[in-house]
C-alpha atoms as a PDB file:
ATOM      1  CA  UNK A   1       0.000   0.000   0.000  1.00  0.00           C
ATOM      2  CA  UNK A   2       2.607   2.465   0.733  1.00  0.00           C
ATOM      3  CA  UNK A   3       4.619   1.202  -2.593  1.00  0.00           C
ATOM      4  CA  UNK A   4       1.295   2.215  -4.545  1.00  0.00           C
ATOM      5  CA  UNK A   5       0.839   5.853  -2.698  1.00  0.00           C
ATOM      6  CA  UNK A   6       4.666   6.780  -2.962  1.00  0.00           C
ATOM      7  CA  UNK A   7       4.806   5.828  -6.982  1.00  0.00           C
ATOM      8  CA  UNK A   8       1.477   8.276  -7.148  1.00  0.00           C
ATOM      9  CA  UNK A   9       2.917  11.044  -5.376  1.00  0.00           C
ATOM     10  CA  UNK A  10       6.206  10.696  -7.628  1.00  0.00           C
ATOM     11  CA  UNK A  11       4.287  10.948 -11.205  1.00  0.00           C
ATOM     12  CA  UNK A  12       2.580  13.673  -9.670  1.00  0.00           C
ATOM     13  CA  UNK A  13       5.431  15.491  -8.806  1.00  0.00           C
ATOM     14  CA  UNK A  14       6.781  14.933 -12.561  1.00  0.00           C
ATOM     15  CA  UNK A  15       3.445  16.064 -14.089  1.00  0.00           C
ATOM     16  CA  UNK A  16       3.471  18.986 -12.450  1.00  0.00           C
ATOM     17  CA  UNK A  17       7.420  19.938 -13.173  1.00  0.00           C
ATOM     18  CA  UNK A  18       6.393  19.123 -17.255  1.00  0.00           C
ATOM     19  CA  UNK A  19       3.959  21.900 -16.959  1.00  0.00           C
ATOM     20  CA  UNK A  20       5.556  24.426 -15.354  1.00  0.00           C
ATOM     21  CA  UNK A  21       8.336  23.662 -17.965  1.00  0.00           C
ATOM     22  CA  UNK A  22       5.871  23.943 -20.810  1.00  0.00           C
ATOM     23  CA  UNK A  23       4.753  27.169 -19.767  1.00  0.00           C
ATOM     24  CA  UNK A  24       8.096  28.588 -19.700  1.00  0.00           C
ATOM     25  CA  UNK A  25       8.875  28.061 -23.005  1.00  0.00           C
ATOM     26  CA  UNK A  26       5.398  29.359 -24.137  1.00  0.00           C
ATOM     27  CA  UNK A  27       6.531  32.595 -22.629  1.00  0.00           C
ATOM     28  CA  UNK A  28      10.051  32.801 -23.892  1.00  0.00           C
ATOM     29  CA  UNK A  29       8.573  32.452 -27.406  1.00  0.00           C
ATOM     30  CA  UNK A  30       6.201  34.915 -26.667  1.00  0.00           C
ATOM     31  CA  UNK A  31       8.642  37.400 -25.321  1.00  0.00           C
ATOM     32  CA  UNK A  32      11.133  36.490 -28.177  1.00  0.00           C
ATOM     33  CA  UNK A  33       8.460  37.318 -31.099  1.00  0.00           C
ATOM     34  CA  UNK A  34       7.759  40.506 -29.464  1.00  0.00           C
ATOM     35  CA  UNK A  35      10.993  41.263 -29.694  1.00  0.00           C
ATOM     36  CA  UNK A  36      11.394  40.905 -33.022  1.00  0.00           C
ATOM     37  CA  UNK A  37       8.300  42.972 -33.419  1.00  0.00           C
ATOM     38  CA  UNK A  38      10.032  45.880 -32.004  1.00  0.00           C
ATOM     39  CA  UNK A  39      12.984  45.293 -33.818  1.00  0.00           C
ATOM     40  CA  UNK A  40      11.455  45.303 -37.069  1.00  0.00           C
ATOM     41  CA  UNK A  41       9.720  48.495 -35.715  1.00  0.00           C
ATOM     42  CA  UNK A  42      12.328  50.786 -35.093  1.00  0.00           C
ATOM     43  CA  UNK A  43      14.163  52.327 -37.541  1.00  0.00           C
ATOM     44  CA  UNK A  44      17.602  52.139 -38.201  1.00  0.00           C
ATOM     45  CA  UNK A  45      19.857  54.375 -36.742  1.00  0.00           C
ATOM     46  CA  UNK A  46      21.670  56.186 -39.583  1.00  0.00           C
ATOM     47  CA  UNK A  47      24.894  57.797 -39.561  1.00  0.00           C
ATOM     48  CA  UNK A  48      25.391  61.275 -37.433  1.00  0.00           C
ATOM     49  CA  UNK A  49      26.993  62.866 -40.946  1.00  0.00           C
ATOM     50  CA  UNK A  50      24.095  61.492 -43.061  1.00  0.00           C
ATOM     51  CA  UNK A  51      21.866  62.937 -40.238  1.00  0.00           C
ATOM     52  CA  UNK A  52      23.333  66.270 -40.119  1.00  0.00           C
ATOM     53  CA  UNK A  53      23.514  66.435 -44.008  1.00  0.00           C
ATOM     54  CA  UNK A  54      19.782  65.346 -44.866  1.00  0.00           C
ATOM     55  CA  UNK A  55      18.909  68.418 -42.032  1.00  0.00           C
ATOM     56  CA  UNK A  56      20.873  71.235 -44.196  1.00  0.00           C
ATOM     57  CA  UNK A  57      17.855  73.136 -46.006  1.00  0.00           C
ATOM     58  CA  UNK A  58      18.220  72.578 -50.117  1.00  0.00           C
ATOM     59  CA  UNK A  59      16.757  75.850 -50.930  1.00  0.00           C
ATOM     60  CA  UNK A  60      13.360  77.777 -50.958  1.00  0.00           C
ATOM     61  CA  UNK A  61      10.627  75.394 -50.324  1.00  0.00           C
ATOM     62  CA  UNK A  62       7.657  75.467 -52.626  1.00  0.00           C
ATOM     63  CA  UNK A  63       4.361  76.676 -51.935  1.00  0.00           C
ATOM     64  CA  UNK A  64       1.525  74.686 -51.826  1.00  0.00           C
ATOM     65  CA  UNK A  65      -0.798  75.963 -54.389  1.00  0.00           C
ATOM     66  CA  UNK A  66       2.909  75.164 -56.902  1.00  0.00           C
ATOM     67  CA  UNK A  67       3.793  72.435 -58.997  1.00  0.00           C
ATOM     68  CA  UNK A  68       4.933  69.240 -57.025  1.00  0.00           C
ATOM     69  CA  UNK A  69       8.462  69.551 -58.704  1.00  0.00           C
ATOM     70  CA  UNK A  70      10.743  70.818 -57.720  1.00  0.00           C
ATOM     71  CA  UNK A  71      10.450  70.606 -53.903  1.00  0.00           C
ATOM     72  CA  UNK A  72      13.037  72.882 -53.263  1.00  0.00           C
ATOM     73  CA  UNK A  73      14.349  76.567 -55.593  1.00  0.00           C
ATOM     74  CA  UNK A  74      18.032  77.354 -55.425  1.00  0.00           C
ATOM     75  CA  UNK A  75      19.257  80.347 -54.141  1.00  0.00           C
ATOM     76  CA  UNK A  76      18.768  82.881 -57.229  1.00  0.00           C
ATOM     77  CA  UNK A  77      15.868  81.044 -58.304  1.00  0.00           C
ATOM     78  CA  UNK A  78      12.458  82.633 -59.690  1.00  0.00           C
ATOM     79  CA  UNK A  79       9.179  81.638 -59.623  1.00  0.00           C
ATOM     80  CA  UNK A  80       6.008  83.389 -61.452  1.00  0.00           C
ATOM     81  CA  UNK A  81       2.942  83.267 -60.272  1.00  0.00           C
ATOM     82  CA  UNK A  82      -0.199  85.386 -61.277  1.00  0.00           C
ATOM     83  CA  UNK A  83       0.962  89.094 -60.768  1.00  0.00           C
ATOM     84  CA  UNK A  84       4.190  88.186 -58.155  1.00  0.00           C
ATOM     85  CA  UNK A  85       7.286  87.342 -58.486  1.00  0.00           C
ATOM     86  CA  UNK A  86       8.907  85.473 -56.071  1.00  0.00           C
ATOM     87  CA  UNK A  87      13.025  84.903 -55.839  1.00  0.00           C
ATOM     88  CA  UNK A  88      14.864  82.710 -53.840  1.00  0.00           C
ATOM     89  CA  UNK A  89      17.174  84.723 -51.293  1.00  0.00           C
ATOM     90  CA  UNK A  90      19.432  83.362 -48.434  1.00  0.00           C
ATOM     91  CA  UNK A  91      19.688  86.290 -46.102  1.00  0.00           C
ATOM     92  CA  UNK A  92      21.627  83.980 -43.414  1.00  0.00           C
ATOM     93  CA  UNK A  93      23.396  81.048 -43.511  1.00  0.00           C
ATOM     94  CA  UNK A  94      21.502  78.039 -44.390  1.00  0.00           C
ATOM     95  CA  UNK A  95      18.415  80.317 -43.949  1.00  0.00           C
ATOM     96  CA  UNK A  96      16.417  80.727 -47.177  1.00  0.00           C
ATOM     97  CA  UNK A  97      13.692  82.650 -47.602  1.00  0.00           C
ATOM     98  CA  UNK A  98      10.903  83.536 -50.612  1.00  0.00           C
ATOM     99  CA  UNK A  99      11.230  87.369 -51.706  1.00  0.00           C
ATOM    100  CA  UNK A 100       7.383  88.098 -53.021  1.00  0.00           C
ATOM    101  CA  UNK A 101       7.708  91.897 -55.600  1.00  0.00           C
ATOM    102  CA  UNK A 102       5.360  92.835 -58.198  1.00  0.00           C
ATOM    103  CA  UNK A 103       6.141  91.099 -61.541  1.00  0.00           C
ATOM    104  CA  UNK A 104       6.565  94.539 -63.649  1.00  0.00           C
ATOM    105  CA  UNK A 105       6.596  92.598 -67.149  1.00  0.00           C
ATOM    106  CA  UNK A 106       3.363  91.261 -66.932  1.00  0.00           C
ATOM    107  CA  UNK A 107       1.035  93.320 -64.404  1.00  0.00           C
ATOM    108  CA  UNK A 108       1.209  97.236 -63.175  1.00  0.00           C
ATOM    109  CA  UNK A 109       0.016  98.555 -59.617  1.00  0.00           C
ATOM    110  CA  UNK A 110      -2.921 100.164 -58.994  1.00  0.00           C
ATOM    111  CA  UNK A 111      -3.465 101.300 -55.129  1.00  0.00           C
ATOM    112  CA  UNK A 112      -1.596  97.917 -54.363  1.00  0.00           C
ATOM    113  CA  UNK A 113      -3.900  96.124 -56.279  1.00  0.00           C
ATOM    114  CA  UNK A 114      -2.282  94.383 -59.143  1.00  0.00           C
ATOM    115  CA  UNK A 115      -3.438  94.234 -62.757  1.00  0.00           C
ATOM    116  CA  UNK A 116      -2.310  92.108 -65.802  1.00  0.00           C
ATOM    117  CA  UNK A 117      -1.312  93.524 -68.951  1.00  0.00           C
ATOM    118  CA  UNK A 118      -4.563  94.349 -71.025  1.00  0.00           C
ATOM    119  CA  UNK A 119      -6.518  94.797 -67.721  1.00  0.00           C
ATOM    120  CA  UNK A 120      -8.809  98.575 -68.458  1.00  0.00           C
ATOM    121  CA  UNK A 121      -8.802  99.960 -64.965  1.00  0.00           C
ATOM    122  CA  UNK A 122     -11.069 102.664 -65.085  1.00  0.00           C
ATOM    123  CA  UNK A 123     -12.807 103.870 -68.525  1.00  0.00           C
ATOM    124  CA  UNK A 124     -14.668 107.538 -68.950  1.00  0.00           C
ATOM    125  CA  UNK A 125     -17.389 108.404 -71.717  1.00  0.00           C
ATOM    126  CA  UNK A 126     -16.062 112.293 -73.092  1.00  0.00           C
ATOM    127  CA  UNK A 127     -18.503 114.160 -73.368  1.00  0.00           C
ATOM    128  CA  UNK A 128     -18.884 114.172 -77.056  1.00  0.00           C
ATOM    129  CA  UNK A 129     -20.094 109.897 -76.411  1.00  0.00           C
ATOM    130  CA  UNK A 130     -18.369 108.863 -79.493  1.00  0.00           C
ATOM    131  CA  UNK A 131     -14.880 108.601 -77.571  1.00  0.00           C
ATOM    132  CA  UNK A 132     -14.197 106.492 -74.313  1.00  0.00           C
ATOM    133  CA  UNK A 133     -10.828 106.700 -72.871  1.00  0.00           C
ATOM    134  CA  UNK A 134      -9.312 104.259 -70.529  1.00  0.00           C
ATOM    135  CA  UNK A 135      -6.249 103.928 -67.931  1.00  0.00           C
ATOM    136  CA  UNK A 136      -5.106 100.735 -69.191  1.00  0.00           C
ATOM    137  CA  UNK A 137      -2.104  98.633 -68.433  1.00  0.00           C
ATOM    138  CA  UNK A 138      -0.390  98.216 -71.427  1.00  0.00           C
ATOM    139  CA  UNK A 139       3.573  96.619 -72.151  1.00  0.00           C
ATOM    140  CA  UNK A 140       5.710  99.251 -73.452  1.00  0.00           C
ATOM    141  CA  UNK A 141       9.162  97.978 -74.486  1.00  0.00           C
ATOM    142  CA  UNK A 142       9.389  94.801 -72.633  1.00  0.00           C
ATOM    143  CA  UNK A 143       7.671  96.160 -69.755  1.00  0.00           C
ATOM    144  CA  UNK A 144       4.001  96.945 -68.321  1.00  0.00           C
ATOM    145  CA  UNK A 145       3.267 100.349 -67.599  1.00  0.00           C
ATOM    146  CA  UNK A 146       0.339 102.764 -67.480  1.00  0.00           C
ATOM    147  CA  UNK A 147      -1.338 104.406 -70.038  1.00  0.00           C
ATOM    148  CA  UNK A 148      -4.626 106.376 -71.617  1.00  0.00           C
ATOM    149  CA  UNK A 149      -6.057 104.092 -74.484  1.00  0.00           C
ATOM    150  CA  UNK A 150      -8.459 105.996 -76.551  1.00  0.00           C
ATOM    151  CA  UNK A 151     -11.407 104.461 -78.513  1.00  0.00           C
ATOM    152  CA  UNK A 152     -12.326 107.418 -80.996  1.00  0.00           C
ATOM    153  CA  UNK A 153     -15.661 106.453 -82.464  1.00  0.00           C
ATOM    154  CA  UNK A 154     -16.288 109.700 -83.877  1.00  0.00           C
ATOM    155  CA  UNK A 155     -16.658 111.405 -87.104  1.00  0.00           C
ATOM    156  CA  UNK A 156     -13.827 113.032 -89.019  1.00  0.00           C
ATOM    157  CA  UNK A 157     -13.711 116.575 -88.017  1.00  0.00           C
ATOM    158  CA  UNK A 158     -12.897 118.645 -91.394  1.00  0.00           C
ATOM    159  CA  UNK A 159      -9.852 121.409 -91.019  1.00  0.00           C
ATOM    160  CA  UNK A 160     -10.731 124.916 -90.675  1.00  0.00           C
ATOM    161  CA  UNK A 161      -8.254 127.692 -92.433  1.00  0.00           C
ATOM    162  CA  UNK A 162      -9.077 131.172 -91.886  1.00  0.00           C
ATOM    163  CA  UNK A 163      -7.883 133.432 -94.942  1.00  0.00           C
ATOM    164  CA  UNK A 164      -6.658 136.704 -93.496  1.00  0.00           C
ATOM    165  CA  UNK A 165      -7.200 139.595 -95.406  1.00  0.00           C
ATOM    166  CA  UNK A 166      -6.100 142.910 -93.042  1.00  0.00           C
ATOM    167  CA  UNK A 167      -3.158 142.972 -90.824  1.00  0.00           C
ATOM    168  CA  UNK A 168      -2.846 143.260 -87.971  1.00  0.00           C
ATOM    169  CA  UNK A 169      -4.522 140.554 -86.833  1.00  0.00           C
ATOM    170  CA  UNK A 170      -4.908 138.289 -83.918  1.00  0.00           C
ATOM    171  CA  UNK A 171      -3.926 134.509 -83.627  1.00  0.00           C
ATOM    172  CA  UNK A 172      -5.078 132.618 -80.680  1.00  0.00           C
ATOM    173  CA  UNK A 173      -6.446 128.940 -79.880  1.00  0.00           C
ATOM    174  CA  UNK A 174     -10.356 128.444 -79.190  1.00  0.00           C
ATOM    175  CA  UNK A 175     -11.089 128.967 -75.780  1.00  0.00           C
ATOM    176  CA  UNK A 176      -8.023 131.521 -75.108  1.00  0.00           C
ATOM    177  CA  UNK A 177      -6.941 131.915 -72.137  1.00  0.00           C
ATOM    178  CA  UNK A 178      -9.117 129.165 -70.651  1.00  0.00           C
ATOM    179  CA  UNK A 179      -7.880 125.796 -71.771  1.00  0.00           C
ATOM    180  CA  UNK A 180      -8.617 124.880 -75.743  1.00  0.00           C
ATOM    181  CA  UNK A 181     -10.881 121.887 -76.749  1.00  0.00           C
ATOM    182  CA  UNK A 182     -10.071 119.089 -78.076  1.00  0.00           C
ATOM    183  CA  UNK A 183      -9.883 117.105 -81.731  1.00  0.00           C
ATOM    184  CA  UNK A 184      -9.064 120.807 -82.975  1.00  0.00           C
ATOM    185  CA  UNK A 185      -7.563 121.316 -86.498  1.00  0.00           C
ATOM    186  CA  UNK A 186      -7.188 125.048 -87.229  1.00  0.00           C
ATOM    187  CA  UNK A 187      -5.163 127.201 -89.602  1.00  0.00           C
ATOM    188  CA  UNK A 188      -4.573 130.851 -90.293  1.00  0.00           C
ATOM    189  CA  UNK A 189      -2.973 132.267 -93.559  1.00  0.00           C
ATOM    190  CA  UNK A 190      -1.792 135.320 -94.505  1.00  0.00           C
ATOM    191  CA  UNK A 191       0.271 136.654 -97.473  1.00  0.00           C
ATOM    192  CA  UNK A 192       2.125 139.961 -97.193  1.00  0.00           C
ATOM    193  CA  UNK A 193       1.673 142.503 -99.596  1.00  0.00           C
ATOM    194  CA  UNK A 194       4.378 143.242-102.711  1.00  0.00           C
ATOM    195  CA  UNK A 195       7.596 144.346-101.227  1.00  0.00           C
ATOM    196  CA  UNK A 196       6.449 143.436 -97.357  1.00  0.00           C
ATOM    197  CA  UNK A 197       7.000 140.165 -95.254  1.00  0.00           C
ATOM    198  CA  UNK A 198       5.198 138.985 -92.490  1.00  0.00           C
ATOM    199  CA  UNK A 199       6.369 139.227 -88.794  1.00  0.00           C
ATOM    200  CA  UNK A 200       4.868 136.981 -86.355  1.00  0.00           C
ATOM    201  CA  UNK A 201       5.252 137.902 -82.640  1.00  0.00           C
ATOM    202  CA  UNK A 202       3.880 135.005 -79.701  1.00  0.00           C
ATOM    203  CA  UNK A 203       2.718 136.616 -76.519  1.00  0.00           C
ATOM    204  CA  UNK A 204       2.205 133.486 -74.397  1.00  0.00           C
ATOM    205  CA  UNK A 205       2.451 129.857 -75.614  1.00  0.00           C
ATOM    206  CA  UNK A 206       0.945 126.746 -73.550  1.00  0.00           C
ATOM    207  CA  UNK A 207       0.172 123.915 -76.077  1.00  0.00           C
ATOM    208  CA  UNK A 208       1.204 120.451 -74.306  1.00  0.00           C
ATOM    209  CA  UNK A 209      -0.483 116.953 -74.528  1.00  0.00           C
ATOM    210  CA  UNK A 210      -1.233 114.094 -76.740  1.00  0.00           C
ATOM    211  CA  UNK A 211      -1.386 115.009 -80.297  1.00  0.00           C
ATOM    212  CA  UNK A 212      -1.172 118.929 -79.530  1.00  0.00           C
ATOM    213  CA  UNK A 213       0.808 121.079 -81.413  1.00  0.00           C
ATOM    214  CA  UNK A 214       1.579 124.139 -83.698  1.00  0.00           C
ATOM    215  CA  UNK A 215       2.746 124.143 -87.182  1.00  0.00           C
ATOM    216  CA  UNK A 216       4.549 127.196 -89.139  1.00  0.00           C
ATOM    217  CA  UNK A 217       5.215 127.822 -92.445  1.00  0.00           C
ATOM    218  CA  UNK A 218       8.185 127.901 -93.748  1.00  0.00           C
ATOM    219  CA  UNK A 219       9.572 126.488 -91.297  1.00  0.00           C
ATOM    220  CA  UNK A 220      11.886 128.436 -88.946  1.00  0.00           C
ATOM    221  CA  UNK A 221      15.800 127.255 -88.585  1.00  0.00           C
ATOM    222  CA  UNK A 222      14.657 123.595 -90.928  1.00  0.00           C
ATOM    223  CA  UNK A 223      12.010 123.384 -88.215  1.00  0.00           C
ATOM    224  CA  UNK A 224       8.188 123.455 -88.111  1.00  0.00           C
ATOM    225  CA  UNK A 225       6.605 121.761 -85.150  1.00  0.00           C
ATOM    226  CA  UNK A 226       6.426 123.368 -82.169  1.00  0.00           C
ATOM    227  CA  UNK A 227       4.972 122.850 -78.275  1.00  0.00           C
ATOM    228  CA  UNK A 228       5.996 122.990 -74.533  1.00  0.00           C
ATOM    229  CA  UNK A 229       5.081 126.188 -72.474  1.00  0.00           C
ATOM    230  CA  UNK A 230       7.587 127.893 -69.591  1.00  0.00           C
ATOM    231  CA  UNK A 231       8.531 124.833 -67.728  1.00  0.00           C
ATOM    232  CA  UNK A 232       9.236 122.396 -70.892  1.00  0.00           C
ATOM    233  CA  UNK A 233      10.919 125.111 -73.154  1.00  0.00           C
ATOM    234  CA  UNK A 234      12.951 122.561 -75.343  1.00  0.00           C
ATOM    235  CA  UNK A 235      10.428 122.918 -78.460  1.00  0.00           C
ATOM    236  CA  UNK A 236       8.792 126.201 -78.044  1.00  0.00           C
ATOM    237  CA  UNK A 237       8.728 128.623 -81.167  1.00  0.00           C
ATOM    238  CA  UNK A 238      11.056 132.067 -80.813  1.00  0.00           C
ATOM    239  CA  UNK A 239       9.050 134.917 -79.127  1.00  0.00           C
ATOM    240  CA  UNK A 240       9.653 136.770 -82.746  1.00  0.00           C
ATOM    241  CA  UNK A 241       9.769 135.481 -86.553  1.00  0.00           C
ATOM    242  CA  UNK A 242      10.706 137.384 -89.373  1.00  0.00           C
ATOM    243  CA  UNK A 243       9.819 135.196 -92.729  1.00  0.00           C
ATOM    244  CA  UNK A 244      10.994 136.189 -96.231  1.00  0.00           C
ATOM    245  CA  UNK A 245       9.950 138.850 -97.964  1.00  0.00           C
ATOM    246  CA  UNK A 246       6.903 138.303-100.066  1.00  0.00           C
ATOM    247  CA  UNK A 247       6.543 134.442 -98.573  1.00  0.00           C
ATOM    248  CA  UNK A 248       2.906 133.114 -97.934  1.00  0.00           C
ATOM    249  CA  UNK A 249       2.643 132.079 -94.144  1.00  0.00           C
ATOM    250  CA  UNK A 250       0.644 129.472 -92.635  1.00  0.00           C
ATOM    251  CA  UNK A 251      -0.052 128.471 -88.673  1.00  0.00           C
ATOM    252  CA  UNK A 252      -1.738 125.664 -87.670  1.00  0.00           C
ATOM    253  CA  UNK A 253      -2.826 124.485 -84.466  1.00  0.00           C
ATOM    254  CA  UNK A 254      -4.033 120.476 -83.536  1.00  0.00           C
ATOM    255  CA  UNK A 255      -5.321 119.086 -80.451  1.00  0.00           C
ATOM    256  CA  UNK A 256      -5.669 115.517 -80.017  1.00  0.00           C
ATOM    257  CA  UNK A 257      -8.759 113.732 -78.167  1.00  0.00           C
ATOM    258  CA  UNK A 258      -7.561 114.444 -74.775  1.00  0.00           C
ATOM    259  CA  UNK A 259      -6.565 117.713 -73.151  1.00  0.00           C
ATOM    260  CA  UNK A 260      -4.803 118.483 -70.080  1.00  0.00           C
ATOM    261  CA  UNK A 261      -6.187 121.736 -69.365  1.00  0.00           C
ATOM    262  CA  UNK A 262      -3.309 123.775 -70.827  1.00  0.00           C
ATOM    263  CA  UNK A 263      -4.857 126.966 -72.717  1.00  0.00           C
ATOM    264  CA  UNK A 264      -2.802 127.058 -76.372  1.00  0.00           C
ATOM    265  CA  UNK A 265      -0.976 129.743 -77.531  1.00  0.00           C
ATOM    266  CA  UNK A 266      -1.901 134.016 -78.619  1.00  0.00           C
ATOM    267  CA  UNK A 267      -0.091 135.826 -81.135  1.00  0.00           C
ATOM    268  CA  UNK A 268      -0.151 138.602 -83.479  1.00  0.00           C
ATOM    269  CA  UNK A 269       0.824 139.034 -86.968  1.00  0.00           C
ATOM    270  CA  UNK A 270       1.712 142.244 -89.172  1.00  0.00           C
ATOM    271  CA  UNK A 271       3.268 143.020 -92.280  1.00  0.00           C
ATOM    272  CA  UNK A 272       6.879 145.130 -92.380  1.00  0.00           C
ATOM    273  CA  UNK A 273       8.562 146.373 -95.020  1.00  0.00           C
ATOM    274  CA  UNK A 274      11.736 145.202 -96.656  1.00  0.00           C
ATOM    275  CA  UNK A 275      14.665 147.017 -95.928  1.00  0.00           C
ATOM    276  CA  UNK A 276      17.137 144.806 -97.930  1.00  0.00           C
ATOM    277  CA  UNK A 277      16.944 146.981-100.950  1.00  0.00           C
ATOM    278  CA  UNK A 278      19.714 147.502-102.975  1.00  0.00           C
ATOM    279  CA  UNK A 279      19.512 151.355-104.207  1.00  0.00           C
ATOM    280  CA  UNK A 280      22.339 154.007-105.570  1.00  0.00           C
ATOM    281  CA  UNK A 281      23.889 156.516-103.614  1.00  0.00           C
ATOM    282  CA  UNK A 282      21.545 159.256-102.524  1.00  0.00           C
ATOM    283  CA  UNK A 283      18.457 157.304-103.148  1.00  0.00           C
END
């Protein structure tokens, strides 16, 4: 009886050592495969140059609303974008940063508002309402600038010449001294009698703007356009012209569709006598 009771208590014993065994191992695989879990998990650990190389900044980085390519712009580097430019600068070391200016080849500025070439900003009716004008950005020479675009619907105006027939007589634009209309074509003629030539003296002269100017007849020094007033003097007409004797004489004034508010020009011309006879002694 004990023999049976001690063999019992022995395979007991042994049953009980297997299981504790056999859990063991069940955890040390468990523990192993997590592990390798982790392992696989983690990234590598790179060099500390690679590190330090891939953390250098390449350039300007692109915007969002950009093209995917390239990621990064080069010191120098421009990018266009509706009305901006923007260029790559490096004002520190390794520091880059995106320099955003007006792009002045393709838009102009308008109270900080920018406008591409061909944009009409504001447009006017004149009050003749065959003729709209416009402030218009517009390229001129490789760049966009701003500028007064006329639409001229209207009729032809014909010239007007006024024949003089007595001397002395008075020469001045439309309007004199208050500023002179526009889409003006005017002339005055005058022939000097037998023996006489005409003498034409300015007494004020303001004739500026698009299109506006004076003509003379023959012209003076190989010259016969003339306008400015006192502060842009470079094409004004001499105060006084003497023309050759028993020479026809024509002035012409034209205004173009706009004006400025400048008030033309007033002169007088008379007839003198010739005094480059040639006559015998005593005469």
């Amino acid at each position: 009886m004990e023999a049976v009771v001690s063999t019992q208590s022995t395979w007991g014993d042994g049953l009980q050592m297997r299981t504790l065994l056999g859990l063991s191992l069940v955890l040390l695989l468990i523990a192993f495969c997590l592990a390798e879990e982790n392992a696989a998990a983690e990234p590598k650990a790179e060099p500390e140059a690679e590190l330090e190389e891939r953390a250098k900044p390449k350039g300007c980085k692109r915007m969002n609303d950009w093209p995917k390519k390239p990621k990064f712009y080069k010191k120098g580097r421009m990018f266009f974008k509706h009305c901006k430019k923007f260029t790559c600068t490096e004002p520190a070391p390794r520091k880059y940063v995106w320099k955003e200016e007006l792009d002045t080849k393709r838009c102009c500025s308008v109270n900080q508002i920018y406008y591409p070439i061909g944009s009409k900003i504001l447009c006017k009716e004149l009050p003749d309402e065959c003729t709209t004008v416009c402030l218009e950005c517009v390229r001129v020479e490789a760049k966009a600038e701003l500028d007064l675009v006329v639409d001229d619907d209207c009729p032809e105006r014909p010239p007007e010449t006024t024949v003089i027939i007595e001397v002395p007589f008075d020469i001045q634009t439309p309007g004199h001294p208050n500023a002179y209309p526009p889409n003006q074509d005017i002339c005055w003629s005058w022939t000097p009698k037998c023996g006489n030539y005409a003498y034409l003296e300015f007494f004020d002269f303001d004739v500026l703007g698009r299109d506006a100017y004076v003509t003379i007849n023959p012209p003076i020094n190989g010259k016969s356009k003339f306008y400015g007033n006192e502060f842009n003097p470079a094409n004004l007409p001499p105060k006084t012209i003497g023309f050759p004797a028993d020479t026809a004489v024509m002035i012409c004034f034209k205004s173009g569709k706009i004006v400025n508010g400048h008030k033309g020009f007033s002169a007088r011309i008379i007839d003198k006598p010739n005094s480059d006879w040639i006559h015998s002694p005593n005469y």
